[in-house]
N, C-alpha and C. Protein backbone atom coordinates (compact mmCIF):
# COMPACT_ATOMS: atom_id res chain seq x y z
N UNK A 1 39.46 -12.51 -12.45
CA UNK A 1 39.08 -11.33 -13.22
C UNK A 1 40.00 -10.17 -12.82
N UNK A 2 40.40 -9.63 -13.51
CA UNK A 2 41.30 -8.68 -13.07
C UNK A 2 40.62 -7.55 -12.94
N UNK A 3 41.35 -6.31 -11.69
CA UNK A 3 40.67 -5.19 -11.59
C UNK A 3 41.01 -4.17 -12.34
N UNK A 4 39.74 -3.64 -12.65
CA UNK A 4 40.66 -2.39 -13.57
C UNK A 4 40.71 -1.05 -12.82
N UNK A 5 42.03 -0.29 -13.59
CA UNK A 5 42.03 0.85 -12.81
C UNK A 5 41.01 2.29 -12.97
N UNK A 6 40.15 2.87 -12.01
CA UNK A 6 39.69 4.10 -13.14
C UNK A 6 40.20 5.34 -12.29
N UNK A 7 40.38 6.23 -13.55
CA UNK A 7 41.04 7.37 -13.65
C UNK A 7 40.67 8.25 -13.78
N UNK A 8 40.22 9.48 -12.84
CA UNK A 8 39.15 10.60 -13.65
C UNK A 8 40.46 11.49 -13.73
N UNK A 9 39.68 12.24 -15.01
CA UNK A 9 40.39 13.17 -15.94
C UNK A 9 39.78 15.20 -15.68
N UNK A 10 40.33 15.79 -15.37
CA UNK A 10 39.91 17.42 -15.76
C UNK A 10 39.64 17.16 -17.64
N UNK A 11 38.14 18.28 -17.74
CA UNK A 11 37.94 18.49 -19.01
C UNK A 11 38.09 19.69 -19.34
N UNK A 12 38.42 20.53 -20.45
CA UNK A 12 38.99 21.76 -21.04
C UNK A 12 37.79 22.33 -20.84
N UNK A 13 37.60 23.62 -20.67
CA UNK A 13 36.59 24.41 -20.19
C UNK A 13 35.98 24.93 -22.40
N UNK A 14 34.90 25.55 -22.70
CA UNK A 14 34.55 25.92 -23.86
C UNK A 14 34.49 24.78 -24.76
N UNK A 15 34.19 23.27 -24.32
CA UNK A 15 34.20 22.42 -25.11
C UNK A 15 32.34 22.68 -26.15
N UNK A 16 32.48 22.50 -27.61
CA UNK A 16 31.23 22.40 -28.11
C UNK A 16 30.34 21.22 -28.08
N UNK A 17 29.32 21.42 -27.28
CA UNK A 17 28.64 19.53 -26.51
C UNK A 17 28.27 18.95 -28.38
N UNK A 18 27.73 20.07 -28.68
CA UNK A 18 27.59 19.47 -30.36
C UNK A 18 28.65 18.67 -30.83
N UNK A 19 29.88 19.51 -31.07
CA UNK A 19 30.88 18.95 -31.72
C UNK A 19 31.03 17.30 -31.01
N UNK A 20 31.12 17.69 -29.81
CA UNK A 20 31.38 16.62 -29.21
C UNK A 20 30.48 14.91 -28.88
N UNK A 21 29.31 15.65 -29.58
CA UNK A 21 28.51 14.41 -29.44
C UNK A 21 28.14 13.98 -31.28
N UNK A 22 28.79 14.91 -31.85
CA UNK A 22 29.36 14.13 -33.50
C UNK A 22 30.47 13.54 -33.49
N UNK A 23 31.40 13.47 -32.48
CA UNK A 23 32.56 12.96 -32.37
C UNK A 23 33.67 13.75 -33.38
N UNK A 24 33.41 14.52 -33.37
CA UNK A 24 34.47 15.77 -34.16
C UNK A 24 35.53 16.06 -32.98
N UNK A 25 35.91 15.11 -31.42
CA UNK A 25 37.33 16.12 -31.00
C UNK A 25 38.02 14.52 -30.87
N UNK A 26 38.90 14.81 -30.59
CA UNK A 26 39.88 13.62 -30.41
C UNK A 26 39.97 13.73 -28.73
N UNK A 27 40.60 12.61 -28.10
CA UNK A 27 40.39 12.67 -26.67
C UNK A 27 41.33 13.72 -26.29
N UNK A 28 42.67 13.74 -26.60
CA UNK A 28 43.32 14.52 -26.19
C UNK A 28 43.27 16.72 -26.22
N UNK A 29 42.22 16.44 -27.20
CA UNK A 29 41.28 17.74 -27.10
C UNK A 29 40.56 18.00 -26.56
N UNK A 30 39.90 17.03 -25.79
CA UNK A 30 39.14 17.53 -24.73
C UNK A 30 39.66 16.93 -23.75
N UNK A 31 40.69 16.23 -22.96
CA UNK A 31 41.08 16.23 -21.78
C UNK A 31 42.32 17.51 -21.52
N UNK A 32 41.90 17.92 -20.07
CA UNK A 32 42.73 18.96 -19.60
C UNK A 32 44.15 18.35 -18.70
N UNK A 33 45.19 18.16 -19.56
CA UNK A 33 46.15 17.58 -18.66
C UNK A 33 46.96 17.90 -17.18
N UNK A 34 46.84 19.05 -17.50
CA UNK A 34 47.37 20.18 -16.26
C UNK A 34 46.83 19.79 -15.09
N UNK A 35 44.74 19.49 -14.97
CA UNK A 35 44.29 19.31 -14.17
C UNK A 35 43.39 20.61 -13.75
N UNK A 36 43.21 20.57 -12.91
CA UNK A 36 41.83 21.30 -12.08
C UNK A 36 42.03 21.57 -10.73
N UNK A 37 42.03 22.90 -10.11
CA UNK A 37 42.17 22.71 -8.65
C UNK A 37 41.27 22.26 -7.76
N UNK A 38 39.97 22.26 -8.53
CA UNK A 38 38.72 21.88 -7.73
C UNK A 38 38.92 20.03 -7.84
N UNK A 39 39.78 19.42 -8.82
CA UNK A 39 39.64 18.36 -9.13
C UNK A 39 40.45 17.45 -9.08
N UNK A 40 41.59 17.52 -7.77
CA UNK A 40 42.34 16.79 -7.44
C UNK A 40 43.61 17.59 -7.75
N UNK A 41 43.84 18.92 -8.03
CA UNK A 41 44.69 19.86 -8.53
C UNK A 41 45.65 19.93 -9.66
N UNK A 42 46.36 21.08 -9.79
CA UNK A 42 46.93 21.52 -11.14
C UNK A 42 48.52 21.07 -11.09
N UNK A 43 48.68 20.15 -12.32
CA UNK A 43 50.14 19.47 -12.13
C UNK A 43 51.23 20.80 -12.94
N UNK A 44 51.87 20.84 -11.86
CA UNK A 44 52.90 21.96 -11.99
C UNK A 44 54.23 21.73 -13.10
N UNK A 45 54.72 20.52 -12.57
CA UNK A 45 55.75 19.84 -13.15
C UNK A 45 56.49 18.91 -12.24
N UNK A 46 57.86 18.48 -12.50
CA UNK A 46 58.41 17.47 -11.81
C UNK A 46 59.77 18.18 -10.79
N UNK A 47 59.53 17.80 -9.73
CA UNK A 47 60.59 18.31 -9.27
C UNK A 47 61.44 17.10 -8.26
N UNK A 48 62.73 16.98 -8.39
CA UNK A 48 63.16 15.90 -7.42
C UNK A 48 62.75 14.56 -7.84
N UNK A 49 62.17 14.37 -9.11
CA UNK A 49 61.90 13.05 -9.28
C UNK A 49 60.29 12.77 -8.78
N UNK A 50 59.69 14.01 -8.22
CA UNK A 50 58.38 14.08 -7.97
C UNK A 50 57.55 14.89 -8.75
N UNK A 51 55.96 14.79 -8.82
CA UNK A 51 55.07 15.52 -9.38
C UNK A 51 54.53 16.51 -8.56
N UNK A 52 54.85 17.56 -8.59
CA UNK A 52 54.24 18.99 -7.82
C UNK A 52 52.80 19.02 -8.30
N UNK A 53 52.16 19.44 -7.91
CA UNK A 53 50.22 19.18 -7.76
C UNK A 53 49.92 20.77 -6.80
N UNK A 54 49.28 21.23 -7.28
CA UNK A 54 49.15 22.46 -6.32
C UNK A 54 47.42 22.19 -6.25
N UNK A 55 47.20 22.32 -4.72
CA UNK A 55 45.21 21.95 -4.64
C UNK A 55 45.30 22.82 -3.38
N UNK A 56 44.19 22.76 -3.50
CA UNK A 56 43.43 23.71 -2.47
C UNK A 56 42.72 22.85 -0.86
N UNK A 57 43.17 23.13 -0.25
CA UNK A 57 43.21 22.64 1.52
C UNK A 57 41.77 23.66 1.94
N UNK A 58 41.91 23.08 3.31
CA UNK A 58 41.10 24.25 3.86
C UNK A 58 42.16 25.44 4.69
N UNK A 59 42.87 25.48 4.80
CA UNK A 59 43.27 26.77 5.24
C UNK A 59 44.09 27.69 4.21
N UNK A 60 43.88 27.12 2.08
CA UNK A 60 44.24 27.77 1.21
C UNK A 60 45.05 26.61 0.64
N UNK A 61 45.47 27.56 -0.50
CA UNK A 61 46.65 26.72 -1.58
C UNK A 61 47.80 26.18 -0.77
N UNK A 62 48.10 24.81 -1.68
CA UNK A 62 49.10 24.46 -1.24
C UNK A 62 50.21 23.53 -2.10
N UNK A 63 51.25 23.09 -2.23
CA UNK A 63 51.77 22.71 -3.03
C UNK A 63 52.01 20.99 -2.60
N UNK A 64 52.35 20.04 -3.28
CA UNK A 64 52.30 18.66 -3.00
C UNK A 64 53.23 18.05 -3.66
N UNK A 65 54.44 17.30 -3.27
CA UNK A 65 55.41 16.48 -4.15
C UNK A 65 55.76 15.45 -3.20
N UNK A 66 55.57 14.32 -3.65
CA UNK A 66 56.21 13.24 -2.97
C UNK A 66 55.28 13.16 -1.86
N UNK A 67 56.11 13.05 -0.47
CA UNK A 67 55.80 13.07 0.80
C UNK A 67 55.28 14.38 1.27
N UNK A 68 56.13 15.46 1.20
CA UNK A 68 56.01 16.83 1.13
C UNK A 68 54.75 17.70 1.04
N UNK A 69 53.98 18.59 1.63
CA UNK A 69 53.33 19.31 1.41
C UNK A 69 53.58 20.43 2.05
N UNK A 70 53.58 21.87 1.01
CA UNK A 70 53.55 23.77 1.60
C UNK A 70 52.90 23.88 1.31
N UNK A 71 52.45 24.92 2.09
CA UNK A 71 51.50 26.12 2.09
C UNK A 71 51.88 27.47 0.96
N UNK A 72 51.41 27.79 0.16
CA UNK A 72 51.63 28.84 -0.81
C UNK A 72 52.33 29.82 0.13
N UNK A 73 51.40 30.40 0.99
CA UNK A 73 51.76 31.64 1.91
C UNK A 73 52.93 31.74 2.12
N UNK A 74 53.71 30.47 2.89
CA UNK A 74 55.14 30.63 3.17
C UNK A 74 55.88 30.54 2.23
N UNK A 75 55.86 30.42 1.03
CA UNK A 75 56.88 30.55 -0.27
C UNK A 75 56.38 32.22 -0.50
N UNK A 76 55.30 32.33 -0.50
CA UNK A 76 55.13 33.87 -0.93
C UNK A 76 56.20 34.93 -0.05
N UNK A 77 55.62 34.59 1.13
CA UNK A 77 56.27 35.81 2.04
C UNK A 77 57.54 35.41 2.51
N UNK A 78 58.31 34.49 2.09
CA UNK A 78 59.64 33.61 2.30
C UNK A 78 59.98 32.65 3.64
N UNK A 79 58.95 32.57 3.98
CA UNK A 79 58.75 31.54 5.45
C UNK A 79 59.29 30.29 5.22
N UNK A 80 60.00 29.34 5.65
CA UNK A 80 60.34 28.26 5.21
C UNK A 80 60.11 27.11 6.11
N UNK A 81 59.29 27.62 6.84
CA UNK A 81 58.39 26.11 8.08
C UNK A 81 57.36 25.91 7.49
N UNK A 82 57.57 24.40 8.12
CA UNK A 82 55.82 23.79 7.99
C UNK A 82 54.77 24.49 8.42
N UNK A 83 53.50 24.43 7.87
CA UNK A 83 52.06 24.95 8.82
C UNK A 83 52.78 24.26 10.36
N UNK A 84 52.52 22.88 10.54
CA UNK A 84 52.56 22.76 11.99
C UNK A 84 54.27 23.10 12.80
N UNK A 85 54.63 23.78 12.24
CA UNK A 85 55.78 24.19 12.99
C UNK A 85 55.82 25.73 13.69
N UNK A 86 54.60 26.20 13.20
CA UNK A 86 54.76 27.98 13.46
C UNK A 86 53.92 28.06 14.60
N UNK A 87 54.00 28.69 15.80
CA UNK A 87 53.66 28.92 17.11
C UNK A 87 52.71 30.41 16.90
């Protein structure tokens, strides 16, 4: 039996539950492709052949590609170390 894969999806915020339970949207109208930060985070775009994902950590935003993960903060204020590199 083969396994299947499942995939949860972000949904567009102001969806009408009416509309939607007459089947008046198409899927791609109500899925949010971008994503959700509460929900596995917001796909930025591609960089390097990777998918940038920006989600939320516990010590704040942070950005995600590949192997790679920053901290918002240090792109903001131009820091260019890792969290665990700063003393």
């Amino acid at each position: 039996m083969e396994k299947k894969k499942i995939e949860y999806k972000s949904v567009k915020q102001n969806i009408d539950l009416a509309k939607l339970k007459r089947g008046e949207y198409e899927l791609a109208d109500v899925v949010d492709e971008k994503g959700n930060i509460d929900m596995g985070g917001i796909k930025l775009g591609i960089y390097d052949s990777n998918e940038i994902i920006l989600k939320r950590g516990k010590y704040g935003l942070y950005f995600v590609w590949g192997e790679q993960k920053k901290y918002v903060i240090f792109f903001i204020f131009g820091f260019h170390k890792d969290v665990d590199n700063i003393y």
